[in-house]
N, C-alpha and C. Protein backbone atom coordinates (compact mmCIF):
# COMPACT_ATOMS: atom_id res chain seq x y z
N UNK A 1 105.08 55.12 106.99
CA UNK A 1 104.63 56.50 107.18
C UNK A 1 105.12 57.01 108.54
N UNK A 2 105.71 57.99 108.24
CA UNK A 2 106.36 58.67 109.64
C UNK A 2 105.37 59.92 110.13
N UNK A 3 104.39 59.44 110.83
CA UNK A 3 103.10 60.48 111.41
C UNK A 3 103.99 61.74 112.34
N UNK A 4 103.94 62.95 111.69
CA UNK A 4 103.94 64.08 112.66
C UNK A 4 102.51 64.66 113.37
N UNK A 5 102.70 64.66 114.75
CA UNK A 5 101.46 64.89 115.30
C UNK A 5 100.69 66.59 115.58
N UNK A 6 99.96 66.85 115.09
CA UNK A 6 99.59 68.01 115.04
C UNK A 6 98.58 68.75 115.86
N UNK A 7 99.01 68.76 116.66
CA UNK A 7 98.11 69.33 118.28
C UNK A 7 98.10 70.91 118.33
N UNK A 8 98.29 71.31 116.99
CA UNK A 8 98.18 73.30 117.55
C UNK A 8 99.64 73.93 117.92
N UNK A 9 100.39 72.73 118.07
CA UNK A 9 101.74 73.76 118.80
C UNK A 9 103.10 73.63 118.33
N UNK A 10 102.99 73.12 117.33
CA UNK A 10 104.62 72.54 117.07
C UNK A 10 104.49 73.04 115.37
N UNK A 11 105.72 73.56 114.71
CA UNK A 11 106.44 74.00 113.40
C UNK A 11 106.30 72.54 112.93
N UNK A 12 105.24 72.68 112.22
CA UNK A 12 104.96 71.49 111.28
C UNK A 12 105.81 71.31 110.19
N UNK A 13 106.28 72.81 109.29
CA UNK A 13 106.58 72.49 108.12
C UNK A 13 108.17 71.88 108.02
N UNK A 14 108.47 73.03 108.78
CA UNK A 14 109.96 72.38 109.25
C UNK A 14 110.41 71.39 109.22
N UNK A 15 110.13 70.50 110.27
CA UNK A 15 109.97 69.14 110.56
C UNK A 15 109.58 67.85 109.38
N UNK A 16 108.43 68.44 109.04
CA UNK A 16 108.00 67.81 107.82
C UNK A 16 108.98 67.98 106.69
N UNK A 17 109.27 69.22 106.01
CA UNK A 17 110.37 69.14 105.45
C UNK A 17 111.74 68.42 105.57
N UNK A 18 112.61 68.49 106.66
CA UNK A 18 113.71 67.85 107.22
C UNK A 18 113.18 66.16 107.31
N UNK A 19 112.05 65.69 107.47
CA UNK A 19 112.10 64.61 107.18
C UNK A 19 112.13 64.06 106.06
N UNK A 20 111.16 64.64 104.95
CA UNK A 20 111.04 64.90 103.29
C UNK A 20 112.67 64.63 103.24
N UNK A 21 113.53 65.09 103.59
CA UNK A 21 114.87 65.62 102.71
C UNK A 21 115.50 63.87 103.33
N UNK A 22 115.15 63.30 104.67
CA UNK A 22 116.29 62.21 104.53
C UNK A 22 115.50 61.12 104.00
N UNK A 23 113.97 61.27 103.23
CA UNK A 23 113.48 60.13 102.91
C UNK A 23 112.73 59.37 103.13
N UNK A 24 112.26 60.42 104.08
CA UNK A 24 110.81 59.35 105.03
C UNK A 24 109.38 60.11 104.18
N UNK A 25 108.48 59.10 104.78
CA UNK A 25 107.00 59.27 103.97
C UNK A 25 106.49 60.00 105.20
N UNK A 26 106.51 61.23 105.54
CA UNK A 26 105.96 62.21 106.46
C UNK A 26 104.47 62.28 106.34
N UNK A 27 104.12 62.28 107.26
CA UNK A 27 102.48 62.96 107.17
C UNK A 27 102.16 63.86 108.69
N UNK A 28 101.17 64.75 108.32
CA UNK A 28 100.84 65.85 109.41
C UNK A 28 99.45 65.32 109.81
N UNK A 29 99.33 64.87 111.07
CA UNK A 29 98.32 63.88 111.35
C UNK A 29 97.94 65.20 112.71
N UNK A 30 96.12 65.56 112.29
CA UNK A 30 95.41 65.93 113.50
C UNK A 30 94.48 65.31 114.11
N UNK A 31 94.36 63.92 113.21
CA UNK A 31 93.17 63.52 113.97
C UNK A 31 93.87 62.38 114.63
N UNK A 32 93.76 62.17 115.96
CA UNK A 32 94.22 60.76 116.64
C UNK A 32 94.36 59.62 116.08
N UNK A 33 92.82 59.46 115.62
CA UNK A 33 92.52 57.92 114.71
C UNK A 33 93.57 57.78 113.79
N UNK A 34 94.18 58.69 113.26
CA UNK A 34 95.21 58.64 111.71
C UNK A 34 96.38 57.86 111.92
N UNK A 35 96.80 57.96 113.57
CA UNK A 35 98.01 57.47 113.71
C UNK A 35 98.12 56.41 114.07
N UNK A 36 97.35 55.27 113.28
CA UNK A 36 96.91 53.56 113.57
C UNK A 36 97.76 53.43 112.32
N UNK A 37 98.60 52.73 112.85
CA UNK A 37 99.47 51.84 111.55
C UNK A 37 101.03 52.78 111.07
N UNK A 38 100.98 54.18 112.23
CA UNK A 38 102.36 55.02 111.59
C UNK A 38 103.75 54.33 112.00
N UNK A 39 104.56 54.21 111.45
CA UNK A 39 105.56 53.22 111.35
C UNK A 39 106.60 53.88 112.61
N UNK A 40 106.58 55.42 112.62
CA UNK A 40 106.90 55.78 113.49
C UNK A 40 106.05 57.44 113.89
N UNK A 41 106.72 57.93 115.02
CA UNK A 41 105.52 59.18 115.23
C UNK A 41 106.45 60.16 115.84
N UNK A 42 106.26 61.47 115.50
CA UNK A 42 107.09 62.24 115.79
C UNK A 42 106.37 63.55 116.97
N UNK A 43 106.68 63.77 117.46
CA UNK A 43 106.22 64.71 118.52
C UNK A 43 106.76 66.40 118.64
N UNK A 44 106.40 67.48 117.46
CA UNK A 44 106.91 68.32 118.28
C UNK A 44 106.46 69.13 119.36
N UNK A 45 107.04 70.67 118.73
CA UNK A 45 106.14 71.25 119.98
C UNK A 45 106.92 72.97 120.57
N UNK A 46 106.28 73.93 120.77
CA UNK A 46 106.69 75.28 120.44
C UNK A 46 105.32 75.90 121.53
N UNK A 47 105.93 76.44 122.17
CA UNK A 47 105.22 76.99 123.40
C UNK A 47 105.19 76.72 124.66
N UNK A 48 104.12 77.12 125.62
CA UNK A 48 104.21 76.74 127.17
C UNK A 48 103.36 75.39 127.48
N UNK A 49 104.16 74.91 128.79
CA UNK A 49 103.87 73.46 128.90
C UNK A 49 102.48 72.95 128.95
N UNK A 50 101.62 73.96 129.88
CA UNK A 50 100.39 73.88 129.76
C UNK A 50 99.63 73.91 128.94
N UNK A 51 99.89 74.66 127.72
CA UNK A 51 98.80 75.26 126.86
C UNK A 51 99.31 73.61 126.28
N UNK A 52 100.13 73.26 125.92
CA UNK A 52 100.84 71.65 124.87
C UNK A 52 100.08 70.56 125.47
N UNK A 53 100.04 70.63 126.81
CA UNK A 53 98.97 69.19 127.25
C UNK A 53 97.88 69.71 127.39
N UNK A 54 97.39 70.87 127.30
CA UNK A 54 95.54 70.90 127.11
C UNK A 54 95.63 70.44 126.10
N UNK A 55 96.61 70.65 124.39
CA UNK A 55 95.69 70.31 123.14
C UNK A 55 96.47 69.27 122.90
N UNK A 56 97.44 68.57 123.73
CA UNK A 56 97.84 67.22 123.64
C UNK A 56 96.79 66.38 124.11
N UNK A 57 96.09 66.29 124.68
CA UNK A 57 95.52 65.58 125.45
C UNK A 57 94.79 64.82 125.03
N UNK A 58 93.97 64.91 123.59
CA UNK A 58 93.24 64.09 122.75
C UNK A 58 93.66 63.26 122.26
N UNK A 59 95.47 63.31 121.94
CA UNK A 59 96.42 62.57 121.58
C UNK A 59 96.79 61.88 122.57
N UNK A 60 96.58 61.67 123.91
CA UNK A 60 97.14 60.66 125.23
C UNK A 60 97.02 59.47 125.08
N UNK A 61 96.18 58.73 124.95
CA UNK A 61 95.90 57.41 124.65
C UNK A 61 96.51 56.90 123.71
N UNK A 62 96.37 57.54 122.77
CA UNK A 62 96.42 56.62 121.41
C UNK A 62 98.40 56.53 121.22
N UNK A 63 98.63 57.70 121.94
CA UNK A 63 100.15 57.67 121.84
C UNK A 63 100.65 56.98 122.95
N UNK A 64 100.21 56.45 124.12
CA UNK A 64 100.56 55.82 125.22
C UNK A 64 100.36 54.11 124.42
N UNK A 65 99.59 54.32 123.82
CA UNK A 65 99.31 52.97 123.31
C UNK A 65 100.45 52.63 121.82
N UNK A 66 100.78 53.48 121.16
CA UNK A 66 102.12 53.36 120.23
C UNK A 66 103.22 52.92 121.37
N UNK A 67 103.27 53.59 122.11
CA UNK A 67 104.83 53.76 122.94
C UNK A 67 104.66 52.15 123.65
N UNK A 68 103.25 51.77 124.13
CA UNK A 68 103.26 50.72 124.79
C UNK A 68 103.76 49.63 123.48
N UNK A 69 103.36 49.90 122.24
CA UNK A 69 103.19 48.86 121.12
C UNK A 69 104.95 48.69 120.78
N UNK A 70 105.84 49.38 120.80
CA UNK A 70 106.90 49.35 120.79
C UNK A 70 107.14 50.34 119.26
N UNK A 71 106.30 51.30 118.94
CA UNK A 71 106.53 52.17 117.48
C UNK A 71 107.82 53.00 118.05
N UNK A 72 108.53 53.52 117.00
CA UNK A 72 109.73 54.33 117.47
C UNK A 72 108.61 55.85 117.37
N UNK A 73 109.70 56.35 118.50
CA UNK A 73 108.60 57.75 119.20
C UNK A 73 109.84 59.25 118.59
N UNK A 74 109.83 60.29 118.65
CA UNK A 74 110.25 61.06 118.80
C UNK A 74 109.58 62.54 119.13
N UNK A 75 110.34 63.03 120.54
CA UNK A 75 109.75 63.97 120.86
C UNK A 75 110.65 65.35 120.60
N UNK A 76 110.11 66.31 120.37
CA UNK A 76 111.15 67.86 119.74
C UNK A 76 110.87 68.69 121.00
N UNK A 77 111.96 69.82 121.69
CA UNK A 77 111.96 70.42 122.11
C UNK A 77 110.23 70.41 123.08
N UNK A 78 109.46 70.82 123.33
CA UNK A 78 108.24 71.05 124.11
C UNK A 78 107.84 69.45 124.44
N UNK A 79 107.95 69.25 122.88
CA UNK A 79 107.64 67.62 122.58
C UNK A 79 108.69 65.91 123.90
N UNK A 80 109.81 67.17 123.80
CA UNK A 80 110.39 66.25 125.06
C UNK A 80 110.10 66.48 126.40
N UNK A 81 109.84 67.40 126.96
CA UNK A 81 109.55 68.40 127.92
C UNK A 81 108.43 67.81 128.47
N UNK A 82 107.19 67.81 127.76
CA UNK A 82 105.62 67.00 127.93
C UNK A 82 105.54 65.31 128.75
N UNK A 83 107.00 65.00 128.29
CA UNK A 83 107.17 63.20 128.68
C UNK A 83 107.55 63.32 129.95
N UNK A 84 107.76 64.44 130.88
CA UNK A 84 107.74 64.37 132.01
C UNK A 84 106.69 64.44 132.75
N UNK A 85 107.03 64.39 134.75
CA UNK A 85 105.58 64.78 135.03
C UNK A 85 104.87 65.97 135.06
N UNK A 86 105.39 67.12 135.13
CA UNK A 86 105.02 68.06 135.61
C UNK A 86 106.59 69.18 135.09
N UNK A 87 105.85 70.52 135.17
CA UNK A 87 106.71 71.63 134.72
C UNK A 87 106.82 72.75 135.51
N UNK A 88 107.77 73.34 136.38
CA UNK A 88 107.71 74.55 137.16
C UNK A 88 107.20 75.86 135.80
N UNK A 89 107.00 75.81 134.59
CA UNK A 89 106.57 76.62 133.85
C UNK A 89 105.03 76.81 134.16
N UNK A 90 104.28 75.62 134.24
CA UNK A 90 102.58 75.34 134.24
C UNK A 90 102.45 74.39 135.67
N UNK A 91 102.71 75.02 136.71
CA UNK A 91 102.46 73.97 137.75
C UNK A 91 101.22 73.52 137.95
N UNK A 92 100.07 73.56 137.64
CA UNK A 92 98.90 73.06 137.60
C UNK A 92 98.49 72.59 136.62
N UNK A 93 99.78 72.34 135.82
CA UNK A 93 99.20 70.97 134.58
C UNK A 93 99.92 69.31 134.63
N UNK A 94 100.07 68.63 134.77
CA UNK A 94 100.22 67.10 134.61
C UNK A 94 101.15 66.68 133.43
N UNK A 95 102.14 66.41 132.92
CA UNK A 95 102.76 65.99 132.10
C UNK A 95 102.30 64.36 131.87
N UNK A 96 102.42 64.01 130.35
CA UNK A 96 102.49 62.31 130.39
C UNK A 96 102.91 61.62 131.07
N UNK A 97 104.06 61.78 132.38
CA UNK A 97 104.93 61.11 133.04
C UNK A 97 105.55 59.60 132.50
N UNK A 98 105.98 59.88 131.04
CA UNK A 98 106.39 58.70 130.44
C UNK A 98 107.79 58.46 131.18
N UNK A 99 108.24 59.81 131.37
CA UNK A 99 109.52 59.92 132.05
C UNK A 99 109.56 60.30 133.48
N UNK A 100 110.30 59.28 134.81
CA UNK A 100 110.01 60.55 136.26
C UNK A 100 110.91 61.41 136.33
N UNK A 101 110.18 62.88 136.59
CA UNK A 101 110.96 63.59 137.01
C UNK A 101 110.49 65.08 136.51
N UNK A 102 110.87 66.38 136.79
CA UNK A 102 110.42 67.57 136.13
C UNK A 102 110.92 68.21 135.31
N UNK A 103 110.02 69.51 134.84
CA UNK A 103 110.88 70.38 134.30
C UNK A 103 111.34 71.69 134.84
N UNK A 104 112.61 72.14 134.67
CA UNK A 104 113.06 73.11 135.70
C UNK A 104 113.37 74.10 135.06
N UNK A 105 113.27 75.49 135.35
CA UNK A 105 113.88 76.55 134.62
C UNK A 105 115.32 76.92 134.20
N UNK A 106 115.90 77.24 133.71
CA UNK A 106 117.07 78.23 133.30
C UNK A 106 117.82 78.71 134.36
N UNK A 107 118.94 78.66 135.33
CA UNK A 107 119.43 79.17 136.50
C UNK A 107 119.44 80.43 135.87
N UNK A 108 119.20 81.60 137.01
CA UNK A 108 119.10 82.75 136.70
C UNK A 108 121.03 83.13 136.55
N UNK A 109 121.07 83.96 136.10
CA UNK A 109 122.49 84.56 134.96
C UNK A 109 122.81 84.04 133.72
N UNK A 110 122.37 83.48 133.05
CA UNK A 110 122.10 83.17 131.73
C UNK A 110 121.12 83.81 130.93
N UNK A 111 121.41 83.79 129.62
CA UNK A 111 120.53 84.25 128.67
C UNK A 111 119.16 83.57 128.87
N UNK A 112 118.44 83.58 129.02
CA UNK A 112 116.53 83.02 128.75
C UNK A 112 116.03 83.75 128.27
N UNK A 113 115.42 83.04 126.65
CA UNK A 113 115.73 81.94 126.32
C UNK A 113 117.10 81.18 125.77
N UNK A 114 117.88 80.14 126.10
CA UNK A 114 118.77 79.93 125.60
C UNK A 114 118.26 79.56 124.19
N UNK A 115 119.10 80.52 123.19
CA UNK A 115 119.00 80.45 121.92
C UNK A 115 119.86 80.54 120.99
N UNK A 116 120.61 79.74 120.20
CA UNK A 116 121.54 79.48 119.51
C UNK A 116 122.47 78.08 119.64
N UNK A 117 123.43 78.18 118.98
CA UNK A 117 123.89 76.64 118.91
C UNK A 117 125.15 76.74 119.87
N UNK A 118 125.16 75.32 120.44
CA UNK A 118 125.33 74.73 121.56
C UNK A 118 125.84 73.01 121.49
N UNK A 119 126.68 72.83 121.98
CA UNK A 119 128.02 71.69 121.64
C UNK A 119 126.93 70.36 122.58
N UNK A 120 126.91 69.36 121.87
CA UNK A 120 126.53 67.85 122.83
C UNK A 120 127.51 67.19 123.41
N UNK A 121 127.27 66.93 124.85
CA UNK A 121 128.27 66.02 125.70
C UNK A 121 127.29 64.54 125.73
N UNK A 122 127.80 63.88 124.61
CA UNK A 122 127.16 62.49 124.68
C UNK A 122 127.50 61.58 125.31
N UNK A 123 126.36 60.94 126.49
CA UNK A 123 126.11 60.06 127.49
C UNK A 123 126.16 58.68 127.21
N UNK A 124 125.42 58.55 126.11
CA UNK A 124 125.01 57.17 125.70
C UNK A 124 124.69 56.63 124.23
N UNK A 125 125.94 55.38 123.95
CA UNK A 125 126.12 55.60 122.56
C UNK A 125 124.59 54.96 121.77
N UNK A 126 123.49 55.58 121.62
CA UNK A 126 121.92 55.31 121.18
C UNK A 126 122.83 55.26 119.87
N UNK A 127 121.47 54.80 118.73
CA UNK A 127 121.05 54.47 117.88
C UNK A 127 121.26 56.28 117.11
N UNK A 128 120.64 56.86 117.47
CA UNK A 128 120.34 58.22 117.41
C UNK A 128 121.70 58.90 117.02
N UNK A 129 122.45 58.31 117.69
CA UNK A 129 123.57 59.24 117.81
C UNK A 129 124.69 58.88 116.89
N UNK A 130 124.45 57.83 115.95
CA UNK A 130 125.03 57.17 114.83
C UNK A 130 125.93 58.64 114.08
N UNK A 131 127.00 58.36 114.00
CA UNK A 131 127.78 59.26 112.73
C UNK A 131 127.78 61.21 113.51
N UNK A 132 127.22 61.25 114.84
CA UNK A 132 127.30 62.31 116.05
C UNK A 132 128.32 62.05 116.81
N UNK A 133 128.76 62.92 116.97
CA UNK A 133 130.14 63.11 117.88
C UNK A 133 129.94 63.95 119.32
N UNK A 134 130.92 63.56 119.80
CA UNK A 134 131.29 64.77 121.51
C UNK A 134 131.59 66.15 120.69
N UNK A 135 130.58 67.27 121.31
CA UNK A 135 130.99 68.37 120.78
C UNK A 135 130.52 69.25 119.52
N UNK A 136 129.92 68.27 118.74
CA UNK A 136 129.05 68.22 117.63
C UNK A 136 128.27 69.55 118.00
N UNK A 137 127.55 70.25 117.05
CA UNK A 137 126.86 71.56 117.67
C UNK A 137 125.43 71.70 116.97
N UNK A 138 124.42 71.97 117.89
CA UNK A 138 123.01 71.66 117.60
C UNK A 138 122.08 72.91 117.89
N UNK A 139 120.89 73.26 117.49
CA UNK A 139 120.07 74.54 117.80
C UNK A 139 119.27 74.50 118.89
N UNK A 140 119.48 75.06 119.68
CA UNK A 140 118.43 75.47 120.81
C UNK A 140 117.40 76.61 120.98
N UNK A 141 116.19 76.25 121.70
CA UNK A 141 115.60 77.55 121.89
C UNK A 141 114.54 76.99 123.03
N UNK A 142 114.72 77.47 124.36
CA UNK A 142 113.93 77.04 125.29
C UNK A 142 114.47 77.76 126.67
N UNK A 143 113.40 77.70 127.43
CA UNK A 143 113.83 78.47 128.45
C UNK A 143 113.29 77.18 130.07
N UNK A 144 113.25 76.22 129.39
CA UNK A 144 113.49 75.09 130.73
C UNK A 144 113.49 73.78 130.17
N UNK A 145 114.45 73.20 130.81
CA UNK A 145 114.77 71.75 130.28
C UNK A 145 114.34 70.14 131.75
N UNK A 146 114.00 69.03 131.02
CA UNK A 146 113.69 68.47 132.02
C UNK A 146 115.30 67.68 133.00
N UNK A 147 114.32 67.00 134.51
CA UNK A 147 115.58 67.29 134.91
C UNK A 147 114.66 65.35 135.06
N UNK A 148 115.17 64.11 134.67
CA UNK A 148 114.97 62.93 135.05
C UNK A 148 115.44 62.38 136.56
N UNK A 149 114.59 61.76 137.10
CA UNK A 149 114.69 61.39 138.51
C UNK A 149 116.27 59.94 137.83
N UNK A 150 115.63 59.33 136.69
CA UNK A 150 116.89 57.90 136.62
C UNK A 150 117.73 58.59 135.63
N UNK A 151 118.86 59.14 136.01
CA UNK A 151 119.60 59.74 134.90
C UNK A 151 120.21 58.67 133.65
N UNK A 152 119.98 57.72 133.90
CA UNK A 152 120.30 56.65 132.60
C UNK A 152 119.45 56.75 131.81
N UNK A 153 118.58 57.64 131.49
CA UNK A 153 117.72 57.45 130.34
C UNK A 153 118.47 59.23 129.64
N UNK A 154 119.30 59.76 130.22
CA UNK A 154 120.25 61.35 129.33
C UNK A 154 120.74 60.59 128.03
N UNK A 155 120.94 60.86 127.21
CA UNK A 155 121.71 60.54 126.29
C UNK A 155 122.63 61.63 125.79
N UNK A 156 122.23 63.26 126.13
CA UNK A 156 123.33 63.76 125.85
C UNK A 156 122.83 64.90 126.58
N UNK A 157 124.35 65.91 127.30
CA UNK A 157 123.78 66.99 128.15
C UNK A 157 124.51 68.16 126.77
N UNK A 158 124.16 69.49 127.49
CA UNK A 158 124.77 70.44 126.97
C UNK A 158 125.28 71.80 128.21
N UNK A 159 125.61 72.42 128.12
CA UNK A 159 126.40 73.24 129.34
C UNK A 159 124.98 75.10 129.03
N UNK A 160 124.41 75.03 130.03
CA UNK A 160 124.01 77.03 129.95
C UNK A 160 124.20 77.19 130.88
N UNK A 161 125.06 77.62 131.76
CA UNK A 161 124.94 78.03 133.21
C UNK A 161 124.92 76.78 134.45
N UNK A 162 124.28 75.15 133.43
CA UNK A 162 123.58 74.24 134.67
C UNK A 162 124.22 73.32 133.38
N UNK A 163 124.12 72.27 133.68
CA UNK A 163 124.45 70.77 132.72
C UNK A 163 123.02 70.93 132.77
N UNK A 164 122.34 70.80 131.24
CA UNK A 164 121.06 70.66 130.31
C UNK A 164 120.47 69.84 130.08
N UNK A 165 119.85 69.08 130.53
CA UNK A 165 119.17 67.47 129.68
C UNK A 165 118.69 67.66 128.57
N UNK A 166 120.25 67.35 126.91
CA UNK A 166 119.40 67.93 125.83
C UNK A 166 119.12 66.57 124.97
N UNK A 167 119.43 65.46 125.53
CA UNK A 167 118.08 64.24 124.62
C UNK A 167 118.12 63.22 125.45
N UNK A 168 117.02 62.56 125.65
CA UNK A 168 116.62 61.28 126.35
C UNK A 168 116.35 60.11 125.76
N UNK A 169 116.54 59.14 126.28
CA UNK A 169 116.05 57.54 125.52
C UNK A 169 115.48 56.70 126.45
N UNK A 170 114.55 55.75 126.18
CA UNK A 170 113.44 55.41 126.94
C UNK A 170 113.01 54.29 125.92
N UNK A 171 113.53 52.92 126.18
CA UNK A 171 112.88 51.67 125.18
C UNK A 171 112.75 52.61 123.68
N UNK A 172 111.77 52.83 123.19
CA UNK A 172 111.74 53.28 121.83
C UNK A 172 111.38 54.50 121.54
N UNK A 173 111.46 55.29 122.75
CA UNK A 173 111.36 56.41 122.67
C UNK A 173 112.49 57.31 122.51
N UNK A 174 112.73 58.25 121.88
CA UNK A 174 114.16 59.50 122.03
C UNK A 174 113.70 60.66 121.70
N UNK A 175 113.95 62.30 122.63
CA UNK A 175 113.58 63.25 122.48
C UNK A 175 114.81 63.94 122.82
N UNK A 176 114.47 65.20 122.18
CA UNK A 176 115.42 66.35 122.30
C UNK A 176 115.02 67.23 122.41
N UNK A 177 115.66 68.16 123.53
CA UNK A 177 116.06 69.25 123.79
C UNK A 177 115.74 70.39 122.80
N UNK A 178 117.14 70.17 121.72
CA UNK A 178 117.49 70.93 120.37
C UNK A 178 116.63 70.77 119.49
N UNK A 179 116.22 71.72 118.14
CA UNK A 179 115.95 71.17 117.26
C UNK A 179 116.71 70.40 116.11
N UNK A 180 116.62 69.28 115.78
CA UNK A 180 117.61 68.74 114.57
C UNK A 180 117.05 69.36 112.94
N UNK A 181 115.74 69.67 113.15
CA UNK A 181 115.32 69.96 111.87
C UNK A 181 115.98 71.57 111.67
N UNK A 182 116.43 71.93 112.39
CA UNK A 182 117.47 73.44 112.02
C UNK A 182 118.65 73.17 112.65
N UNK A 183 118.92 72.16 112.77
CA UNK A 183 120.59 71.92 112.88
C UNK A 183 121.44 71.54 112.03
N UNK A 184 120.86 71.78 110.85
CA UNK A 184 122.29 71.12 109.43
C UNK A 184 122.20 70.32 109.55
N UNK A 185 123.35 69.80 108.53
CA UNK A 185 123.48 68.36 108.47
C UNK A 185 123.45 67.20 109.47
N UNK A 186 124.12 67.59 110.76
CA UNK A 186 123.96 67.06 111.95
C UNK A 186 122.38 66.62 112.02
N UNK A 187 122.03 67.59 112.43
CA UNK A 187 120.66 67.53 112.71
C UNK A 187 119.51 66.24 111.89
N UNK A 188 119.85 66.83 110.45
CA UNK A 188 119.61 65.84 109.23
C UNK A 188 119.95 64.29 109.89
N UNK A 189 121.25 64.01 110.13
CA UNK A 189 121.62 62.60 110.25
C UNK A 189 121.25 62.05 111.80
N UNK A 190 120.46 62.86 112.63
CA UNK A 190 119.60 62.10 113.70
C UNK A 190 118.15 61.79 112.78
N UNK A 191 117.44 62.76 112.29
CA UNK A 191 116.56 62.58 111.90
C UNK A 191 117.03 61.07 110.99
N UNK A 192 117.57 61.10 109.93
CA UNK A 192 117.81 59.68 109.12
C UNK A 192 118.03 58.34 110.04
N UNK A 193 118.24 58.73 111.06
CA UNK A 193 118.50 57.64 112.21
C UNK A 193 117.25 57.16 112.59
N UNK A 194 116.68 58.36 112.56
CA UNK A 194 115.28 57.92 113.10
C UNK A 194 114.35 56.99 112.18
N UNK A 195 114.29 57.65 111.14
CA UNK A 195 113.72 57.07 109.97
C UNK A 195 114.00 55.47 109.90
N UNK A 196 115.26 55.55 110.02
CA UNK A 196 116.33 53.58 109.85
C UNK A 196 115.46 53.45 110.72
N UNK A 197 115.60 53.65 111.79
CA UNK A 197 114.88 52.61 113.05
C UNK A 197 113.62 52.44 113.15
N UNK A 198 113.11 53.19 112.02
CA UNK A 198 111.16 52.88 112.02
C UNK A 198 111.06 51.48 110.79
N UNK A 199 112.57 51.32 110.46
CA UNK A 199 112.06 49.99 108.79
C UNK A 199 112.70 48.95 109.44
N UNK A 200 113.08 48.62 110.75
CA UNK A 200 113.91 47.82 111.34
C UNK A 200 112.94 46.41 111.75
């Protein structure tokens, strides 16, 4: 069972669907307790940083305790954003700090929000990135991306004005930037990646 976590803020159906399509046993999990035994857990997430860890927050434990257990993690757009410590968007909120380092805004002369599709400069040949190429083109929509204190955990940047941190890897964790569940086929074949690595 591939638990999507449902905290109030993230395009459930989407997600849920795009997983439906490469084959995984999806479920939309709100209650914490549910996600004992999910083979893997997906994280999205759609809005501001603060408002995501007030109604994340019931979910802290129990997902610190997957990530500690070694479950494969995935975080979406907000959903990656949260694994840092802290956000110049909500400076008086606390991120998970699964990851060090912040989140930073959009250099001013660019479009904000950056929205539309956008080419990957891949860092690091992950698991994730199976049958993905340099250049490959993926959906965005966000108006600040995190910036990691150990840049070995980037797995792929993208170019708006600034080099982008658009996915990270972390032991069994990987988040993105982009969404894959509206990126086509591309998109599709991270998600199926993901899926492989939860029956491994």
């Amino acid at each position: 069972m591939i638990a999507i976590v449902n905290y109030g803020m993230g395009n459930l159906f989407s997600i849920y669907n795009a997983l439906d399509r490469v084959g995984a046993d999806p479920k939309i999990i709100a209650d914490p307790k549910d996600l004992a035994g999910a083979d893997g857990i997906v994280v999205p997430g759609v809005g501001a940083f603060g408002s995501c860890m007030e109604q994340l927050s019931r979910f802290e434990s129990v997902l610190r305790k997957a990530f500690d257990d070694g479950v494969p993690m995935f975080g979406i757009c907000i959903g990656m954003q949260v694994l840092f410590e802290e956000s110049e968007e909500s400076p008086e909120a606390h991120g998970l700090g699964w990851i060090e380092g912040k989140v930073v805004r959009l250099p001013e002369g660019v479009m904000i929000p950056q929205m539309g599709w956008n080419s990957l400069s891949i860092k690091r040949p992950v698991q994730m990135f199976e049958g993905i190429s340099d250049g490959d083109m993926f959906y965005f929509v966000h108006s600040y991306y995190g910036l990691p204190k150990d840049r070995s955990v980037i797995a792929a940047t993208t170019e708006h004005g600034v080099e982008v941190t658009a996915a990270v890897v972390k032991d069994n964790l990987f988040a993105t930037q982009f969404h894959p569940e509206k990126s086509g086929a591309k998109g599709l074949k991270i998600l199926e990646n993901f899926v492989r690595s939860t029956r491994c």
